[in-house]
PDB file of N, CA and C in Angstrom:
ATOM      1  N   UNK A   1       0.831  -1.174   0.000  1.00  0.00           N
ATOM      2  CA  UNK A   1       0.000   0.000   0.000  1.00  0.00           C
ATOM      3  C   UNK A   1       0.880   1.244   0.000  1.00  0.00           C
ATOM      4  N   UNK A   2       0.425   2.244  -0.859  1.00  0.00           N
ATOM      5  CA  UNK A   2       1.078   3.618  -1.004  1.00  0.00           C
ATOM      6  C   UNK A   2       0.504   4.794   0.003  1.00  0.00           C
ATOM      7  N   UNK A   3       1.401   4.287   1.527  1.00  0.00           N
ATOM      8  CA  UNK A   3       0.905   5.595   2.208  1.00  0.00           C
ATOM      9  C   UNK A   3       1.182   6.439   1.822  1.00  0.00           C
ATOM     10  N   UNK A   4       0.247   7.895   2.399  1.00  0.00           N
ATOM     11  CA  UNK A   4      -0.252   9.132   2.303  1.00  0.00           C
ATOM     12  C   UNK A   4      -0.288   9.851   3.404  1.00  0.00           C
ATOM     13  N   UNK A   5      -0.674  10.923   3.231  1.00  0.00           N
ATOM     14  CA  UNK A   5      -0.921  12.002   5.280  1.00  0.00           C
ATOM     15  C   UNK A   5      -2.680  11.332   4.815  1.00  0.00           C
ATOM     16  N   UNK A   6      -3.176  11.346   3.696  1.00  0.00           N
ATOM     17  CA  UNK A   6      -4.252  10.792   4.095  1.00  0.00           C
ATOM     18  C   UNK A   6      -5.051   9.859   4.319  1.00  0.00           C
ATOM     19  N   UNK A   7      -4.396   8.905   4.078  1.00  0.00           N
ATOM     20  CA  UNK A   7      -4.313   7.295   4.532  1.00  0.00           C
ATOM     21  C   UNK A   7      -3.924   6.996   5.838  1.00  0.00           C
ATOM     22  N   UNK A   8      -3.098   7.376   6.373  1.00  0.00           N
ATOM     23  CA  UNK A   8      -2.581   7.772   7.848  1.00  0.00           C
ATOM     24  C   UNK A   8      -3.919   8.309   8.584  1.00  0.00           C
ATOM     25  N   UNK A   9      -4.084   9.605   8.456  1.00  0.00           N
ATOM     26  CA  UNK A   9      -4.903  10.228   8.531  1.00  0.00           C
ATOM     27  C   UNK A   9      -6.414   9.639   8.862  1.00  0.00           C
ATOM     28  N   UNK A  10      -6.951   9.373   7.727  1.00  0.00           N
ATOM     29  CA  UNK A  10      -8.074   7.985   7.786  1.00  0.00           C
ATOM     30  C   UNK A  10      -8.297   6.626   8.710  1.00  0.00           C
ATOM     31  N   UNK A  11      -6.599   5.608   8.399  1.00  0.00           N
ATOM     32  CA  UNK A  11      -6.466   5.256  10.019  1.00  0.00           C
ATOM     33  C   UNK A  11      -6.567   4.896  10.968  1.00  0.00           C
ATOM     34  N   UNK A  12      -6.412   6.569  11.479  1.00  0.00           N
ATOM     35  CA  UNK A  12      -6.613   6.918  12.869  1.00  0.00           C
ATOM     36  C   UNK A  12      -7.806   7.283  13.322  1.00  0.00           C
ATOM     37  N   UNK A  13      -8.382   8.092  12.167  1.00  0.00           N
ATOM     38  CA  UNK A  13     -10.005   8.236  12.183  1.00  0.00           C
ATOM     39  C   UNK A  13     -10.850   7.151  12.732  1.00  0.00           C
ATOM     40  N   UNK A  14     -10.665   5.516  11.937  1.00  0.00           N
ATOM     41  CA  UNK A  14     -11.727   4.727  11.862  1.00  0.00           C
ATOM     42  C   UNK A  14     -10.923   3.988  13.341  1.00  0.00           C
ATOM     43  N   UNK A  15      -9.500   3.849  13.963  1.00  0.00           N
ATOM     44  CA  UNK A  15      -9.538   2.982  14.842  1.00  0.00           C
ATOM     45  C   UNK A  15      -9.292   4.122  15.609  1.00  0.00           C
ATOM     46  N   UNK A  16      -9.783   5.430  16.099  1.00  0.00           N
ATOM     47  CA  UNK A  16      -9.947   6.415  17.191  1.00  0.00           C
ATOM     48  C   UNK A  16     -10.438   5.352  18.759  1.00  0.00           C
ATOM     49  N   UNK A  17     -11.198   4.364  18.430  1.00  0.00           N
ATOM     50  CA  UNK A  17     -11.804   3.640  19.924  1.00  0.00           C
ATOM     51  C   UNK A  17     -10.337   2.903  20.068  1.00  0.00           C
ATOM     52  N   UNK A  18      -9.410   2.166  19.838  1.00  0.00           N
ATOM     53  CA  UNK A  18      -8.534   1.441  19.882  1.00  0.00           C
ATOM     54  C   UNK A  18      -6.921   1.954  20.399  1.00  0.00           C
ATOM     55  N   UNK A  19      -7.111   3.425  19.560  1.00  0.00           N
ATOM     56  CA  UNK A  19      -6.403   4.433  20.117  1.00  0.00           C
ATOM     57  C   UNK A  19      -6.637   4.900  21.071  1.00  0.00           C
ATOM     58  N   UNK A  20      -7.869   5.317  21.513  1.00  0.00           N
ATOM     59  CA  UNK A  20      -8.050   5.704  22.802  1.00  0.00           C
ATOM     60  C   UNK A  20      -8.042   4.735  24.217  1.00  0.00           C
ATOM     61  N   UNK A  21      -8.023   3.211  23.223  1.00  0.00           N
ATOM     62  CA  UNK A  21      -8.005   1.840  24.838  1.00  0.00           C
ATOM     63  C   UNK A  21      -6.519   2.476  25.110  1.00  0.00           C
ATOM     64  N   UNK A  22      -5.655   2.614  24.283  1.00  0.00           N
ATOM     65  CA  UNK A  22      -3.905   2.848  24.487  1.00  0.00           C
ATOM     66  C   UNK A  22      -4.298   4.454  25.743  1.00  0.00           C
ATOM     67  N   UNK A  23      -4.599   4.802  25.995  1.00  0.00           N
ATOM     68  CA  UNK A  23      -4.755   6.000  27.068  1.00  0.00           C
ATOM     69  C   UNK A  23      -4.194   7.121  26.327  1.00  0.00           C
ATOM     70  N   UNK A  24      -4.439   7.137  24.765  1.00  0.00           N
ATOM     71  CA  UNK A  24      -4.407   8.212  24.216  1.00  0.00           C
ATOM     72  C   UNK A  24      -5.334   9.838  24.373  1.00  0.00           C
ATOM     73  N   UNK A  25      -5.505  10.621  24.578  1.00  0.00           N
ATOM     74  CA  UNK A  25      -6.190  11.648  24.704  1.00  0.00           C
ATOM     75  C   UNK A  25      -6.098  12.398  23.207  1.00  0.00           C
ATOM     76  N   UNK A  26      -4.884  12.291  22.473  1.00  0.00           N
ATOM     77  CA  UNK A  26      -4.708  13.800  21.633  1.00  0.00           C
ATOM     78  C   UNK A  26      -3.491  13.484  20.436  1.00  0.00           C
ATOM     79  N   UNK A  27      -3.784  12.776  19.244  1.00  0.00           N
ATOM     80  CA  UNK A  27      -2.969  12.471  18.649  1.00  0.00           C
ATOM     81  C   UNK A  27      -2.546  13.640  17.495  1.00  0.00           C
ATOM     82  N   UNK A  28      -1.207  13.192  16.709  1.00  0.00           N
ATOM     83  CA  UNK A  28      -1.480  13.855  15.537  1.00  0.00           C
ATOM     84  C   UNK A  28      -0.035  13.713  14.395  1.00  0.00           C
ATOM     85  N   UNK A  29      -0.297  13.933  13.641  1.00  0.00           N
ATOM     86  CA  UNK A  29       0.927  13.248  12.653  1.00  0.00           C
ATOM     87  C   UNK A  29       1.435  14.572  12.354  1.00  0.00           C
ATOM     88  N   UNK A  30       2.895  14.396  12.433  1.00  0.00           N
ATOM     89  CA  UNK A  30       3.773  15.642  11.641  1.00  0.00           C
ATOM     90  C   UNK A  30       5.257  14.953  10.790  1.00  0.00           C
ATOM     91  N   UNK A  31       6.376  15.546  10.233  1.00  0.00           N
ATOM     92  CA  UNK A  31       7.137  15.267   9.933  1.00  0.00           C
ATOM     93  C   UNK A  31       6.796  15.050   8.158  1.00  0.00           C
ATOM     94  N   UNK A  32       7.606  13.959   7.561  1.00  0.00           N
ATOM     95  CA  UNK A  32       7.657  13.957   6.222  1.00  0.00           C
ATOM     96  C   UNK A  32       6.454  13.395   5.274  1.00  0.00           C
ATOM     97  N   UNK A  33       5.385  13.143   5.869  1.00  0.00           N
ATOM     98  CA  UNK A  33       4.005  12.881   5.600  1.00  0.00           C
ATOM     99  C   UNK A  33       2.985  13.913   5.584  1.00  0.00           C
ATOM    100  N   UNK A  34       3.308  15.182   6.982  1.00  0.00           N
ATOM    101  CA  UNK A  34       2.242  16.222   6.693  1.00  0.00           C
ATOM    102  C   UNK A  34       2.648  16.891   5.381  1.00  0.00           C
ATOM    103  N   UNK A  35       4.386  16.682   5.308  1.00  0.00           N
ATOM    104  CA  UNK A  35       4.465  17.784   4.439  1.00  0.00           C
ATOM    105  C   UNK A  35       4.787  16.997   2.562  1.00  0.00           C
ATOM    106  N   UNK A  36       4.341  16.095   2.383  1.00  0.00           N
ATOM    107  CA  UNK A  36       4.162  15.533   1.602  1.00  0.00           C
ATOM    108  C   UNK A  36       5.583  15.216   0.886  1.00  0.00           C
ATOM    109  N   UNK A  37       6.593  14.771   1.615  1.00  0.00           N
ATOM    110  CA  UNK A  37       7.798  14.743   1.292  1.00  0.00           C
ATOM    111  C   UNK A  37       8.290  13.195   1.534  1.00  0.00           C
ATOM    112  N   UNK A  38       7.228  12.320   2.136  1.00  0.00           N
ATOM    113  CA  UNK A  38       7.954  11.097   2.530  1.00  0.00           C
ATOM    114  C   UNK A  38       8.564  10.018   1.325  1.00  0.00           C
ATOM    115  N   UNK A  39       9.495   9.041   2.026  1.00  0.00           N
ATOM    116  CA  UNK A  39      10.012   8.654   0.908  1.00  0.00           C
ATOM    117  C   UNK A  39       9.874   7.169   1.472  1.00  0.00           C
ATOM    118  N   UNK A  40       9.902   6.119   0.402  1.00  0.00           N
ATOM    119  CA  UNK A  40       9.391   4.239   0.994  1.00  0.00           C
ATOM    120  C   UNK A  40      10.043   4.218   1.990  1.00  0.00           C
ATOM    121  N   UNK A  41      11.189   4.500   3.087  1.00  0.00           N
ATOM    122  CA  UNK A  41      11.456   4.330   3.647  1.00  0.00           C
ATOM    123  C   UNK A  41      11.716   5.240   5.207  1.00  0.00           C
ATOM    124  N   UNK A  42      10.502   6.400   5.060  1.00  0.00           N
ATOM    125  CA  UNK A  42      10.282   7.066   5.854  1.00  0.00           C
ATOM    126  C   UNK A  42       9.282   6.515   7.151  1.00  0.00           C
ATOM    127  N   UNK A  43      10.384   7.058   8.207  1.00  0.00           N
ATOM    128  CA  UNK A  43       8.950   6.450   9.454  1.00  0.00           C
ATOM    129  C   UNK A  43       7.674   7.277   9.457  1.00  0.00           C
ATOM    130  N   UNK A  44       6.783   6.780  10.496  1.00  0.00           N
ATOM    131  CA  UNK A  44       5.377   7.946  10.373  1.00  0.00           C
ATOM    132  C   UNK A  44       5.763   8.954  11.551  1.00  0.00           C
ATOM    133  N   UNK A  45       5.741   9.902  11.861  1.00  0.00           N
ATOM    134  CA  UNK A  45       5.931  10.454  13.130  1.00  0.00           C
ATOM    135  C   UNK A  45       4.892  10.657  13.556  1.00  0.00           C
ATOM    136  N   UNK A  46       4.040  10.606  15.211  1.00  0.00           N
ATOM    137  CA  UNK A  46       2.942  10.870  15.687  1.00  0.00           C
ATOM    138  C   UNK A  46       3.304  11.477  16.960  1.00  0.00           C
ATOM    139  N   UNK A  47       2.650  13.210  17.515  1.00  0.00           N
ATOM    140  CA  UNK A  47       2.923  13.875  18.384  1.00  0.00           C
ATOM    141  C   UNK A  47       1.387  12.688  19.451  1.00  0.00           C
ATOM    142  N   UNK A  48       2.294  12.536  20.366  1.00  0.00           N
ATOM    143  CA  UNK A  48       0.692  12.013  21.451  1.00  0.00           C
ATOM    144  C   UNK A  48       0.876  12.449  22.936  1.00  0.00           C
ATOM    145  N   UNK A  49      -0.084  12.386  23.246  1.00  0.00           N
ATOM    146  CA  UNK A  49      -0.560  13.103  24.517  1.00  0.00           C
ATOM    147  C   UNK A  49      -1.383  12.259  24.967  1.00  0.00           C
ATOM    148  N   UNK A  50      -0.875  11.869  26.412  1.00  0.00           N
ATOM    149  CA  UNK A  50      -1.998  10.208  26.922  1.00  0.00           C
ATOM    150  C   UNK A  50      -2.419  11.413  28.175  1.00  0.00           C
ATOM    151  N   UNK A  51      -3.855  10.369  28.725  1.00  0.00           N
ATOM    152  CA  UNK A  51      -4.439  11.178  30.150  1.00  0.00           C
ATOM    153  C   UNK A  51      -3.955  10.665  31.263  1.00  0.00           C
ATOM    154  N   UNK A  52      -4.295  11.442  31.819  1.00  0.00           N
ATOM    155  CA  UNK A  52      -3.700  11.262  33.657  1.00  0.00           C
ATOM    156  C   UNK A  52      -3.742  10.280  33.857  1.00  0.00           C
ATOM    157  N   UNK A  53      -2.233   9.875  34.167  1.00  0.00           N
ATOM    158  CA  UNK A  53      -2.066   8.509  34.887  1.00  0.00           C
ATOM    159  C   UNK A  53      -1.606   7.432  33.599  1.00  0.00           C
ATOM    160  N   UNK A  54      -2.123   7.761  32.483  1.00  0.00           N
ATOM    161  CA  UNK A  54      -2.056   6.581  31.036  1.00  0.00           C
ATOM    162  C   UNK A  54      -0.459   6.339  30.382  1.00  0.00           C
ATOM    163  N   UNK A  55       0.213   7.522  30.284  1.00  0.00           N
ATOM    164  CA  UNK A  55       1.564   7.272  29.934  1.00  0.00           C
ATOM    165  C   UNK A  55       2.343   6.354  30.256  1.00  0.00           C
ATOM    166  N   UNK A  56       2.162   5.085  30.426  1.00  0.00           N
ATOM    167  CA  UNK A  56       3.096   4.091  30.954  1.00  0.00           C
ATOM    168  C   UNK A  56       3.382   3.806  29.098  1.00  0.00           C
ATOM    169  N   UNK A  57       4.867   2.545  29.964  1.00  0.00           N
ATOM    170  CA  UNK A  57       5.732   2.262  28.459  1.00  0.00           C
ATOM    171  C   UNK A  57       4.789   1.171  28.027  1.00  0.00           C
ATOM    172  N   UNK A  58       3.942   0.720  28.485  1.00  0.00           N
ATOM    173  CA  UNK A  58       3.256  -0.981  28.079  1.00  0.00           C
ATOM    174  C   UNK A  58       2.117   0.194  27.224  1.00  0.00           C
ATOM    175  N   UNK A  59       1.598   1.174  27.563  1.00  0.00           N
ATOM    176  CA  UNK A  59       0.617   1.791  26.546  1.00  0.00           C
ATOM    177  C   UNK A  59       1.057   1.724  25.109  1.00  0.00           C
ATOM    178  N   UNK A  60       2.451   2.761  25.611  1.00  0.00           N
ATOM    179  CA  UNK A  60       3.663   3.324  24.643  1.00  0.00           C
ATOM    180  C   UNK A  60       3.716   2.028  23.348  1.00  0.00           C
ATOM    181  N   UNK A  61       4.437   1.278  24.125  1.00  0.00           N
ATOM    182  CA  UNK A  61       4.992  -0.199  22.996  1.00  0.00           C
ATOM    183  C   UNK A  61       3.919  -0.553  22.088  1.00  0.00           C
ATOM    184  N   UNK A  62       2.377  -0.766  22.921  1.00  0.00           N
ATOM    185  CA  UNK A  62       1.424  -1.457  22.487  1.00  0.00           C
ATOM    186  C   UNK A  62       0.553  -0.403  21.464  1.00  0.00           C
ATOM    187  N   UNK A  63       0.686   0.969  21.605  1.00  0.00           N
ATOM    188  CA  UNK A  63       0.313   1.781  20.672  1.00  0.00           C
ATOM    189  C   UNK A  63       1.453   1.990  19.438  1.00  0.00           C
ATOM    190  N   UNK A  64       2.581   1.986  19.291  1.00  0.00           N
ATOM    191  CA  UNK A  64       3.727   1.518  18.391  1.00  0.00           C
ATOM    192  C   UNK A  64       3.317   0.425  17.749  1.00  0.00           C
ATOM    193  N   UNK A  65       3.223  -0.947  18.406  1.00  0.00           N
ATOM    194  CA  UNK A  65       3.179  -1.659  17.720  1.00  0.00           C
ATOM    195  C   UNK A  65       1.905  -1.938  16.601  1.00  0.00           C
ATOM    196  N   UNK A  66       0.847  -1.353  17.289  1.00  0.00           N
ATOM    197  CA  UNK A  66      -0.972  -1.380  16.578  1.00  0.00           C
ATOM    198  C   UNK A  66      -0.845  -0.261  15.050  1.00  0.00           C
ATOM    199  N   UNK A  67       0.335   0.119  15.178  1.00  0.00           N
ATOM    200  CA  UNK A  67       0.648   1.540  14.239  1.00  0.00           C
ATOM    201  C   UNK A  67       1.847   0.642  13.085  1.00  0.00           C
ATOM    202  N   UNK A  68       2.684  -0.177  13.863  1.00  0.00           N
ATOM    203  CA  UNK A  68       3.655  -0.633  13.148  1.00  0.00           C
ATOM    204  C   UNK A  68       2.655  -1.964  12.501  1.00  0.00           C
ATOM    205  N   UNK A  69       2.548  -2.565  12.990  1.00  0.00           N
ATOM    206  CA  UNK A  69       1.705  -3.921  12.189  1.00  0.00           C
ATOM    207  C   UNK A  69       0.672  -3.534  11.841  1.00  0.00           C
ATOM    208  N   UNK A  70      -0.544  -2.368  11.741  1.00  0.00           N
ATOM    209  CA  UNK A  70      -1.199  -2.281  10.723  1.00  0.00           C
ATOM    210  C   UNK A  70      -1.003  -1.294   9.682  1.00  0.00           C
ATOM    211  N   UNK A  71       0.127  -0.414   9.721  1.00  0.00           N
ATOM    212  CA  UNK A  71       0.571   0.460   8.600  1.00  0.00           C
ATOM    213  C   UNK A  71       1.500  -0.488   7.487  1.00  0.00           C
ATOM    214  N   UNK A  72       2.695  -1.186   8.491  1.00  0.00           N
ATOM    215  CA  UNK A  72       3.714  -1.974   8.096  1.00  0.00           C
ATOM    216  C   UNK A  72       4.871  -0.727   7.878  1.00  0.00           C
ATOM    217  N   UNK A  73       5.198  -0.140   8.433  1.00  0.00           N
ATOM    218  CA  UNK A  73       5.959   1.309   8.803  1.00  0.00           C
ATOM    219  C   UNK A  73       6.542   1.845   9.992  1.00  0.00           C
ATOM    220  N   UNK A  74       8.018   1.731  10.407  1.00  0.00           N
ATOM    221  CA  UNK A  74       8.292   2.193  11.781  1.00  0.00           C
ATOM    222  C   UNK A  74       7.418   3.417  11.873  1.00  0.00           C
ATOM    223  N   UNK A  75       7.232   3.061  13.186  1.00  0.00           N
ATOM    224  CA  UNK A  75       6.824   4.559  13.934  1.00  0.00           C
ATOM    225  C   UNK A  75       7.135   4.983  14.687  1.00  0.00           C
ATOM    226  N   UNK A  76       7.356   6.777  14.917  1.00  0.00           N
ATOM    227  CA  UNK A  76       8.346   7.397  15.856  1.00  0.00           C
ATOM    228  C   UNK A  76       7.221   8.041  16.669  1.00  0.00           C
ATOM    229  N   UNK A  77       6.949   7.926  17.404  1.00  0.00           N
ATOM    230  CA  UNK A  77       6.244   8.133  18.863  1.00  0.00           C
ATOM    231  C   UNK A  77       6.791   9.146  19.581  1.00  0.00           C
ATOM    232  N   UNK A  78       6.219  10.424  19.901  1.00  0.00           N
ATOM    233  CA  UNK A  78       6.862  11.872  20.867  1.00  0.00           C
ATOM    234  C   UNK A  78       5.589  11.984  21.482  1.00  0.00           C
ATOM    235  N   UNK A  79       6.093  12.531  22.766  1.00  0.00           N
ATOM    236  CA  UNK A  79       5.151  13.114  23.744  1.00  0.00           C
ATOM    237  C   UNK A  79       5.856  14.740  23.536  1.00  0.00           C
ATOM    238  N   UNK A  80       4.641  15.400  24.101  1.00  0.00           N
ATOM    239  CA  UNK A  80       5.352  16.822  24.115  1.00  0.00           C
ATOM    240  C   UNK A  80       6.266  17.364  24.648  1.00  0.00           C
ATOM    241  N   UNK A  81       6.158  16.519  26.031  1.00  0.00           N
ATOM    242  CA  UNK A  81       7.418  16.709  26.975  1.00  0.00           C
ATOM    243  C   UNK A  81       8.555  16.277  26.426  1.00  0.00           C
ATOM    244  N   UNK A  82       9.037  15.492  25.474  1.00  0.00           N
ATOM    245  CA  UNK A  82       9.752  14.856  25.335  1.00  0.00           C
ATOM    246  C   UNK A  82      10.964  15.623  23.985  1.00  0.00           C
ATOM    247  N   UNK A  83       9.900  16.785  23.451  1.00  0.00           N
ATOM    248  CA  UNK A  83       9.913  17.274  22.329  1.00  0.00           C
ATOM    249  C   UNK A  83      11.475  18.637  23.155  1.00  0.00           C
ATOM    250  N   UNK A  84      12.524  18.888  22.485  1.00  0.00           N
ATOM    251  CA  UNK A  84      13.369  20.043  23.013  1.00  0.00           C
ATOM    252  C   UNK A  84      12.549  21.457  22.396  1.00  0.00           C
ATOM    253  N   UNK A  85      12.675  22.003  22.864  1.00  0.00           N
ATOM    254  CA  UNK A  85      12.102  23.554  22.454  1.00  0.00           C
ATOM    255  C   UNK A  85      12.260  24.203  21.322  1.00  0.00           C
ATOM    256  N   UNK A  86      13.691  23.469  21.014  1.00  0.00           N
ATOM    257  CA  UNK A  86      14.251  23.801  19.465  1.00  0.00           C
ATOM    258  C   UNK A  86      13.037  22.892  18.504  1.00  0.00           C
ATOM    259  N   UNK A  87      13.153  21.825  18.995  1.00  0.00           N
ATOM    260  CA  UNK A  87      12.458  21.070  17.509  1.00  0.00           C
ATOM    261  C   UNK A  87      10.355  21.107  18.122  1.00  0.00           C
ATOM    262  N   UNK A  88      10.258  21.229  19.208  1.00  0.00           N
ATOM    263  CA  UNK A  88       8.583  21.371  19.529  1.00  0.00           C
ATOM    264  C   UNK A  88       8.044  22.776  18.809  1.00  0.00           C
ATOM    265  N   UNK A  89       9.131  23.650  18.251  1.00  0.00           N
ATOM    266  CA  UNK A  89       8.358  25.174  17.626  1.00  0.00           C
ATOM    267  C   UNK A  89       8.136  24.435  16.172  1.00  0.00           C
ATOM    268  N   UNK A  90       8.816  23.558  15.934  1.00  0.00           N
ATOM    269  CA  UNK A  90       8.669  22.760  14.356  1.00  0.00           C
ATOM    270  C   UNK A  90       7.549  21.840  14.446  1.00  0.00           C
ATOM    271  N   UNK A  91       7.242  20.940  15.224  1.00  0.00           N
ATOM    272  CA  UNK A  91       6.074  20.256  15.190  1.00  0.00           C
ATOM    273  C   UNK A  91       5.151  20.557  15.401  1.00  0.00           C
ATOM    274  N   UNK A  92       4.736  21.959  16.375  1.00  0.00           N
ATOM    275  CA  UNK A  92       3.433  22.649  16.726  1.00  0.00           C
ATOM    276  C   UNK A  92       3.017  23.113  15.728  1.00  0.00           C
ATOM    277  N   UNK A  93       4.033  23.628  14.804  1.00  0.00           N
ATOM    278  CA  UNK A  93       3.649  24.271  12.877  1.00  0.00           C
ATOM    279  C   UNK A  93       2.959  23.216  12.346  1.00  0.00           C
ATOM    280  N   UNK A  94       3.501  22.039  12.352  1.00  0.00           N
ATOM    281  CA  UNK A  94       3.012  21.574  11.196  1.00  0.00           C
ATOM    282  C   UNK A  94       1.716  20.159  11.713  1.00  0.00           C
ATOM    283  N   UNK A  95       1.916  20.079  12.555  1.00  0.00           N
ATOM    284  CA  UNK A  95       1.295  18.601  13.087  1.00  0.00           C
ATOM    285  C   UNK A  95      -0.079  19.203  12.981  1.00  0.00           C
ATOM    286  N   UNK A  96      -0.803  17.353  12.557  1.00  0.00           N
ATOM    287  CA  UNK A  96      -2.470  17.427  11.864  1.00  0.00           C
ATOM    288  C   UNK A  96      -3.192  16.768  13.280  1.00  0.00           C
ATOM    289  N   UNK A  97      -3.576  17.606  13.994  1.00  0.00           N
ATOM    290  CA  UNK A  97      -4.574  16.225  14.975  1.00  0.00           C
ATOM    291  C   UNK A  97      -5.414  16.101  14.178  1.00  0.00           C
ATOM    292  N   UNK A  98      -6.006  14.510  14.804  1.00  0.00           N
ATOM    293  CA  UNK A  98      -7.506  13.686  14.887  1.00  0.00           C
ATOM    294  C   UNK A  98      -7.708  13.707  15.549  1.00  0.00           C
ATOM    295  N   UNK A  99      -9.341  14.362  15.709  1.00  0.00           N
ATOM    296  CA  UNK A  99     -10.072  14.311  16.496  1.00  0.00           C
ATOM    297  C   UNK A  99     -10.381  12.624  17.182  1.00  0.00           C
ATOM    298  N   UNK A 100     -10.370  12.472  18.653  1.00  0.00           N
ATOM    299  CA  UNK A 100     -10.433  11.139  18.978  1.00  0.00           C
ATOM    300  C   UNK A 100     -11.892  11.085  19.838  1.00  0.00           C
ATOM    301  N   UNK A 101     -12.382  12.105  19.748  1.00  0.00           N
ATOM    302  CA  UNK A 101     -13.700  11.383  20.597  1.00  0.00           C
ATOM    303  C   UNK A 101     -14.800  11.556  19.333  1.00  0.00           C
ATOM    304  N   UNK A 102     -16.095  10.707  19.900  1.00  0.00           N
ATOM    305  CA  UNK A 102     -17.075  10.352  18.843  1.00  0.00           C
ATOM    306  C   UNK A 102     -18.205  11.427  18.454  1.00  0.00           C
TER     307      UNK A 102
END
């Protein structure tokens, strides 16, 4: 399959309940996909934001992996905190949330 930002995009849309079992609150894709630059061997990047208390690494892995085995595409996983100040003024530009509630 020839991913897209809107195939990605889409997704996340239809498995939003599955994403949200992971203690997701607030997803959203940025990097070489929003900006239509990716290449076959580009990862997906996704900015996420889990709720109080949800950020554990067993969420973490198990939301990676639901992203890696049904895209078939590493995926690079950031929390905001995690983001340096230098590169979080670059992802707040460009990153697409999905809406995750119904």
């Amino acid at each position: 399959m020839e991913l897209n930002k809107q195939i990605i995009l889409q997704f996340i849309r239809r498995n939003r309940a599955q994403i949200r079992a992971f203690g997701v609150e607030k997803i959203g894709l940025f990097g070489s996909f929003v900006r239509d630059e990716q290449r076959p061997d580009s990862d997906i990047d996704l900015l996420v934001e889990y709720g109080i208390g949800q950020a554990s690494f067993k969420n973490l892995m198990h939301l990676a992996f639901f992203f890696e085995d049904s895209l078939h595409r590493k995926i690079e996983l950031v929390t905001p905190s995690s983001l340096s100040n230098r590169l979080k003024q670059y992802v707040v530009q460009e990153v697409e949330y999905v809406t995750l509630t119904d």
